[in-house]
C-alpha atoms as a PDB file:
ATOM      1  CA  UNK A   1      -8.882  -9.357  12.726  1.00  0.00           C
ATOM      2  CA  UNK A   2      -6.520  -8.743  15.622  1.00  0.00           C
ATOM      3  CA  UNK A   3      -6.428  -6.557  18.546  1.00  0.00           C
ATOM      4  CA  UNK A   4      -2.740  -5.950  19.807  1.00  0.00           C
ATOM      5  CA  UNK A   5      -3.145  -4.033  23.274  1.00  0.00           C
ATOM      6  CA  UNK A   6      -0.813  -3.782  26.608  1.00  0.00           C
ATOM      7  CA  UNK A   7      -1.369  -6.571  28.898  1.00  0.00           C
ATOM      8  CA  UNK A   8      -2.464  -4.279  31.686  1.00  0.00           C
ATOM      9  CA  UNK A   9      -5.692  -4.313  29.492  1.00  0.00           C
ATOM     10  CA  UNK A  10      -6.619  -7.470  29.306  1.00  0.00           C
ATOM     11  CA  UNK A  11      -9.090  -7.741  31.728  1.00  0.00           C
ATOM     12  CA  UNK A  12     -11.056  -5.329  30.461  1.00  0.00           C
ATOM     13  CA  UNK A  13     -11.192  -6.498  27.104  1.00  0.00           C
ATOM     14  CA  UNK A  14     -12.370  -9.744  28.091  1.00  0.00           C
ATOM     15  CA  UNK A  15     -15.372  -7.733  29.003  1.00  0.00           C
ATOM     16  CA  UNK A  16     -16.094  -6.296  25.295  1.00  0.00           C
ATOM     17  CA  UNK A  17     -14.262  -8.565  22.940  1.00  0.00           C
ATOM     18  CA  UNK A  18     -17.249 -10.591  22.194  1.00  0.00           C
ATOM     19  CA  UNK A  19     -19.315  -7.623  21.024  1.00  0.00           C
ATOM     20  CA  UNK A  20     -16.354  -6.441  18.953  1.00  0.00           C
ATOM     21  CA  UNK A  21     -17.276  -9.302  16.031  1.00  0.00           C
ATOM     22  CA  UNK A  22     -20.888  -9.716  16.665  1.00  0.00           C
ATOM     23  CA  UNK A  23     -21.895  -5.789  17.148  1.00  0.00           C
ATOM     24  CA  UNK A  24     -20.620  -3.797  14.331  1.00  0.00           C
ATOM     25  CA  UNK A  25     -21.893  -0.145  13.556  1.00  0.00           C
ATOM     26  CA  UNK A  26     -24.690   0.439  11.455  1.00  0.00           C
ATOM     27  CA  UNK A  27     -22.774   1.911   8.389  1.00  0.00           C
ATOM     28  CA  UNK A  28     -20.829  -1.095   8.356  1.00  0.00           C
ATOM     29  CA  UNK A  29     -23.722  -3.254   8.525  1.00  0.00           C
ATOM     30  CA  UNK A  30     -25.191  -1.389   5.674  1.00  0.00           C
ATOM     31  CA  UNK A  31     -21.891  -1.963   3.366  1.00  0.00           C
ATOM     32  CA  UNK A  32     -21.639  -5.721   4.256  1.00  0.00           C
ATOM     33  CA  UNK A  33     -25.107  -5.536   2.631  1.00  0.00           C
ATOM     34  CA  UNK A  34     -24.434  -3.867  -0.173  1.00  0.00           C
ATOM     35  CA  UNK A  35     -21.041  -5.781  -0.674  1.00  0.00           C
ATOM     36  CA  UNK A  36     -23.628  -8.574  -0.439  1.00  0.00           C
ATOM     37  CA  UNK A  37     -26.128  -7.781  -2.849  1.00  0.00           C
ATOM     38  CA  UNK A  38     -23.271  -6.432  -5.646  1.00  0.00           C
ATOM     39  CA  UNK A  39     -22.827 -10.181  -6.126  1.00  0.00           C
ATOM     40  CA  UNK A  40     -19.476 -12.248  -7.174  1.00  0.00           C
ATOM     41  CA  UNK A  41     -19.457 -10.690 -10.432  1.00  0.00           C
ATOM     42  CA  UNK A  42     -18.461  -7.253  -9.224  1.00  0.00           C
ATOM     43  CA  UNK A  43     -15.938  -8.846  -6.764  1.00  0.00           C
ATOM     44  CA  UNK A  44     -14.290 -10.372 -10.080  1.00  0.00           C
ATOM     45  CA  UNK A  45     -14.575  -7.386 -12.146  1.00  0.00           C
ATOM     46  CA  UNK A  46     -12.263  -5.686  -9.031  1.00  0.00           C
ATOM     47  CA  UNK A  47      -9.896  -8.758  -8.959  1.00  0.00           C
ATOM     48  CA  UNK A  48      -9.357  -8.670 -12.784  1.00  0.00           C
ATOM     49  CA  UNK A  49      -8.160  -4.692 -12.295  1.00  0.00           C
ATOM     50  CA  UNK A  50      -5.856  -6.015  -9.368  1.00  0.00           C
ATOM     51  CA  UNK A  51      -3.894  -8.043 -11.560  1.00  0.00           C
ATOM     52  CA  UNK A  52      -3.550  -5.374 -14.321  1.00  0.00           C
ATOM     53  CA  UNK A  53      -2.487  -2.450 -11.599  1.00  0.00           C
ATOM     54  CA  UNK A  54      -0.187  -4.916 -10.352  1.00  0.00           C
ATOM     55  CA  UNK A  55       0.900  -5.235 -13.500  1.00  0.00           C
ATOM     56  CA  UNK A  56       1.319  -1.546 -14.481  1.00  0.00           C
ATOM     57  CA  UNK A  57       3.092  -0.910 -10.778  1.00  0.00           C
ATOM     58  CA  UNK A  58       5.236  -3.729 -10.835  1.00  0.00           C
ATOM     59  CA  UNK A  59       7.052  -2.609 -14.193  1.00  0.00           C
ATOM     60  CA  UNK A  60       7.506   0.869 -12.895  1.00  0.00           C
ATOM     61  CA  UNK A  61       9.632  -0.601 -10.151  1.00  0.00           C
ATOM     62  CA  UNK A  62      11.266  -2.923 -11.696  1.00  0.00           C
ATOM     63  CA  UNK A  63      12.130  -0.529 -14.777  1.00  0.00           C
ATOM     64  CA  UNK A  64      13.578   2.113 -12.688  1.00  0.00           C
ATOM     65  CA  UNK A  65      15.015   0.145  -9.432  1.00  0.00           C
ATOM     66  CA  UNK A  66      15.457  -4.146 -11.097  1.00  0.00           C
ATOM     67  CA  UNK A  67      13.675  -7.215 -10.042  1.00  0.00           C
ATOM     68  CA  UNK A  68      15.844  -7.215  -6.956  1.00  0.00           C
ATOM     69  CA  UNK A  69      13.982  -4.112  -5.420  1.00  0.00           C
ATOM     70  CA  UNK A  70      10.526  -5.914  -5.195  1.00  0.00           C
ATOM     71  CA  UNK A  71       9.934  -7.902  -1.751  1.00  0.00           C
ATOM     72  CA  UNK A  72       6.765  -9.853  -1.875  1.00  0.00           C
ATOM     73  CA  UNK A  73       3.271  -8.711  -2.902  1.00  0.00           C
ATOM     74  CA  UNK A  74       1.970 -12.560  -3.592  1.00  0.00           C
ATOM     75  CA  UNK A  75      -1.694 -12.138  -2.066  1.00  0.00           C
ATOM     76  CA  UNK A  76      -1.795  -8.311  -1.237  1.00  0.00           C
ATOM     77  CA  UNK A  77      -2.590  -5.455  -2.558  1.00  0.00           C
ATOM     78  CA  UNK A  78       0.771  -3.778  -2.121  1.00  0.00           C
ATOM     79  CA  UNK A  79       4.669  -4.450  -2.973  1.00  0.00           C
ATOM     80  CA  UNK A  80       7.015  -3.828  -0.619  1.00  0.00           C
ATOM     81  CA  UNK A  81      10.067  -1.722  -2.547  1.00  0.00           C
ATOM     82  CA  UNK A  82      14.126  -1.733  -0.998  1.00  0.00           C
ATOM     83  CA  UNK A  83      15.251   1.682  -1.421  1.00  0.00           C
ATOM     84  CA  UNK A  84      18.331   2.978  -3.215  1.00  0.00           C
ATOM     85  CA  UNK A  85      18.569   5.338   0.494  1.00  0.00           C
ATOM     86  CA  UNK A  86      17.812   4.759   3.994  1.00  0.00           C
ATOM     87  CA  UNK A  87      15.538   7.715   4.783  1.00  0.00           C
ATOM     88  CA  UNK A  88      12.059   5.939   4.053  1.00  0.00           C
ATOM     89  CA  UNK A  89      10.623   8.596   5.558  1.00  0.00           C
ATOM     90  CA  UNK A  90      12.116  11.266   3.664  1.00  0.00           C
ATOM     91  CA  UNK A  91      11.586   9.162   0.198  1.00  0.00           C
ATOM     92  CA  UNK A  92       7.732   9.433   1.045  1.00  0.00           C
ATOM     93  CA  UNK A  93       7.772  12.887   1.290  1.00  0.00           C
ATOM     94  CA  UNK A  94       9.785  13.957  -1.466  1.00  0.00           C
ATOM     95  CA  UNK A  95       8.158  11.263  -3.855  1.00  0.00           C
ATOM     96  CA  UNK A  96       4.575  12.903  -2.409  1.00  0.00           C
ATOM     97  CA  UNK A  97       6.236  16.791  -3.200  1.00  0.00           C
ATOM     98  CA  UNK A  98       7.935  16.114  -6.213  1.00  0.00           C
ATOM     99  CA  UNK A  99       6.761  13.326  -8.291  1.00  0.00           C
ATOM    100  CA  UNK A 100       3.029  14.109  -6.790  1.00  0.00           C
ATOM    101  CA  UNK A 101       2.669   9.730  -5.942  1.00  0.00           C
ATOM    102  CA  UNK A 102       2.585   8.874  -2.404  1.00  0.00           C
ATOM    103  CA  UNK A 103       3.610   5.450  -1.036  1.00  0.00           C
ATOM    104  CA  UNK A 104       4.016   4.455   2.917  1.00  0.00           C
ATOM    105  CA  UNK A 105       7.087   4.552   4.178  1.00  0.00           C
ATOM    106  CA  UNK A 106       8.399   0.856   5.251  1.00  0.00           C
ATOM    107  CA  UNK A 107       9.478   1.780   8.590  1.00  0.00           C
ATOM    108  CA  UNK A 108       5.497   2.295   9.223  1.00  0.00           C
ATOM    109  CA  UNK A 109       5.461  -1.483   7.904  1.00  0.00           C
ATOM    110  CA  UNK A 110       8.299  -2.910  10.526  1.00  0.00           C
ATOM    111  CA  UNK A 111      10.448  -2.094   7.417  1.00  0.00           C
ATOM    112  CA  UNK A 112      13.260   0.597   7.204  1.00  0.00           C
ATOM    113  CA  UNK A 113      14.874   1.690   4.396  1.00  0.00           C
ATOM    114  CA  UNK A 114      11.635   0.641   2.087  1.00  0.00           C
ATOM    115  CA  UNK A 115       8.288   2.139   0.827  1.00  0.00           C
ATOM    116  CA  UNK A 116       5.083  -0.244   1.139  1.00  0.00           C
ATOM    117  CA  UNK A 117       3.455   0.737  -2.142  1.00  0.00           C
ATOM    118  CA  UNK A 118      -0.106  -0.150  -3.038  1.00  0.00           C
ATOM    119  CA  UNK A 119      -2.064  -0.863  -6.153  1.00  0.00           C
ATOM    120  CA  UNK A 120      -5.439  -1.434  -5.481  1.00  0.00           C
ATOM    121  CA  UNK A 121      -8.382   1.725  -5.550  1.00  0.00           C
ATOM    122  CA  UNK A 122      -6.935   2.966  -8.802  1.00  0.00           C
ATOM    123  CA  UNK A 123      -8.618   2.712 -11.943  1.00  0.00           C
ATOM    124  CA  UNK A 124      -6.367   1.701 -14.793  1.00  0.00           C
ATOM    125  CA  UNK A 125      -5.942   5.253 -16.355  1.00  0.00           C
ATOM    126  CA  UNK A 126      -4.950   6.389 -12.791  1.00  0.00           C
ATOM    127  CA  UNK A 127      -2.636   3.922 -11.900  1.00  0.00           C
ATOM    128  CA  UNK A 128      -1.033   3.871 -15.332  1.00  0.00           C
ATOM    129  CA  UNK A 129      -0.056   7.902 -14.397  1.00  0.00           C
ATOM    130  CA  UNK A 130       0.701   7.292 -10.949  1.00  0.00           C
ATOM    131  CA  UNK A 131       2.832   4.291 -12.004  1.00  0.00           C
ATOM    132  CA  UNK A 132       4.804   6.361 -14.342  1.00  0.00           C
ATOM    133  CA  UNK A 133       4.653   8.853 -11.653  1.00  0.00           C
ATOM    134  CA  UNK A 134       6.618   6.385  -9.217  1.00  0.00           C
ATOM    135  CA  UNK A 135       9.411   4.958 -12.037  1.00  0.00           C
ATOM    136  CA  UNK A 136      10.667   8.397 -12.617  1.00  0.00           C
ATOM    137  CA  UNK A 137      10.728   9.220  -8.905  1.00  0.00           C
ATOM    138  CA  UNK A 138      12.515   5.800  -8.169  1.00  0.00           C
ATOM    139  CA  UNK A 139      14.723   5.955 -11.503  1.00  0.00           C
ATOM    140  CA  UNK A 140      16.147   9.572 -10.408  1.00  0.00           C
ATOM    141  CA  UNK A 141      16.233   8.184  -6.569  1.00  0.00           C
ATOM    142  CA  UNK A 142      18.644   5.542  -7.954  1.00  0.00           C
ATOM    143  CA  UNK A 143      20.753   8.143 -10.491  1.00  0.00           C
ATOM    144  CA  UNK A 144      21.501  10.997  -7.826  1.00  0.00           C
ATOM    145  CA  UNK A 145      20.732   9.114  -4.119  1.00  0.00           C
ATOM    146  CA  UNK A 146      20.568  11.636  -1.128  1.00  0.00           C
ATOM    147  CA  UNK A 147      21.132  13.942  -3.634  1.00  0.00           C
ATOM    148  CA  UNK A 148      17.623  14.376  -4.979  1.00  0.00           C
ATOM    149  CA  UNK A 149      16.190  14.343  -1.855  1.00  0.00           C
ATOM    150  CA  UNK A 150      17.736  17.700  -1.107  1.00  0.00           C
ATOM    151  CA  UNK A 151      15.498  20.649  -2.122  1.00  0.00           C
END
């Protein structure tokens, strides 16, 4: 990992940064083990769903915004989506109050006018819904614009 902090504090995190990789908390500890001991075949049962949420979340965008809209996504767990609007912000909440799916909005990422939307902690009948969920969000997004996002 990283640690971004003002340089005013670096001294002081001279002090601590060793501990941060070699001390973690207990419940973390206790995960790592248990991430351990579920073995590889677990990790590639997980993988195998990636691909097929991808999958599933991938068409929804593309269906209802084109290929065009999709930035990314080779080795995450998330697509980064170009907007029909600006208001990323708004987008997020009216795709959270409307079409009940919630994405981040992309000026969160270093990414105006976008939603970061990610794929990964669903199982396959859940991200099937919430896929259709997002296409008929983004499809009317693109049909009315600012319009839709007006209550």
């Amino acid at each position: 990992g990283y640690l971004s902090y003002p340089p005013r504090l670096h001294g002081e995190l001279m002090k601590v940064q060793d501990t941060i990789a070699i001390c973690p908390a207990i419940a973390s500890q206790k995960a790592a083990l248990a991430a351990l001991g579920a073995g590889s075949a677990w990790v590639q049962e997980k993988v195998r769903g990636l691909s097929g949420n991808r999958r599933l979340v991938l068409g929804a965008i593309e269906a209802a915004l084109g290929k065009d809209a999709v930035l990314g996504g080779s080795g995450a767990i998330y697509l980064m989506v170009k907007l029909p609007v600006e208001d990323d912000f708004r987008v997020v909440e009216w795709l959270t109050e409307k079409h009940r799916v919630c994405v981040i909005p992309g000026s969160a990422c270093g990414s105006p006018g976008m939603v970061r939307v990610c794929y990964a902690n669903l199982a396959s009948a859940g991200c099937q819904e919430a896929a259709e969920r997002l296409r008929a969000g983004l499809a009317e997004l693109k049909e009315r614009g600012v319009a839709a996002l007006v209550a």
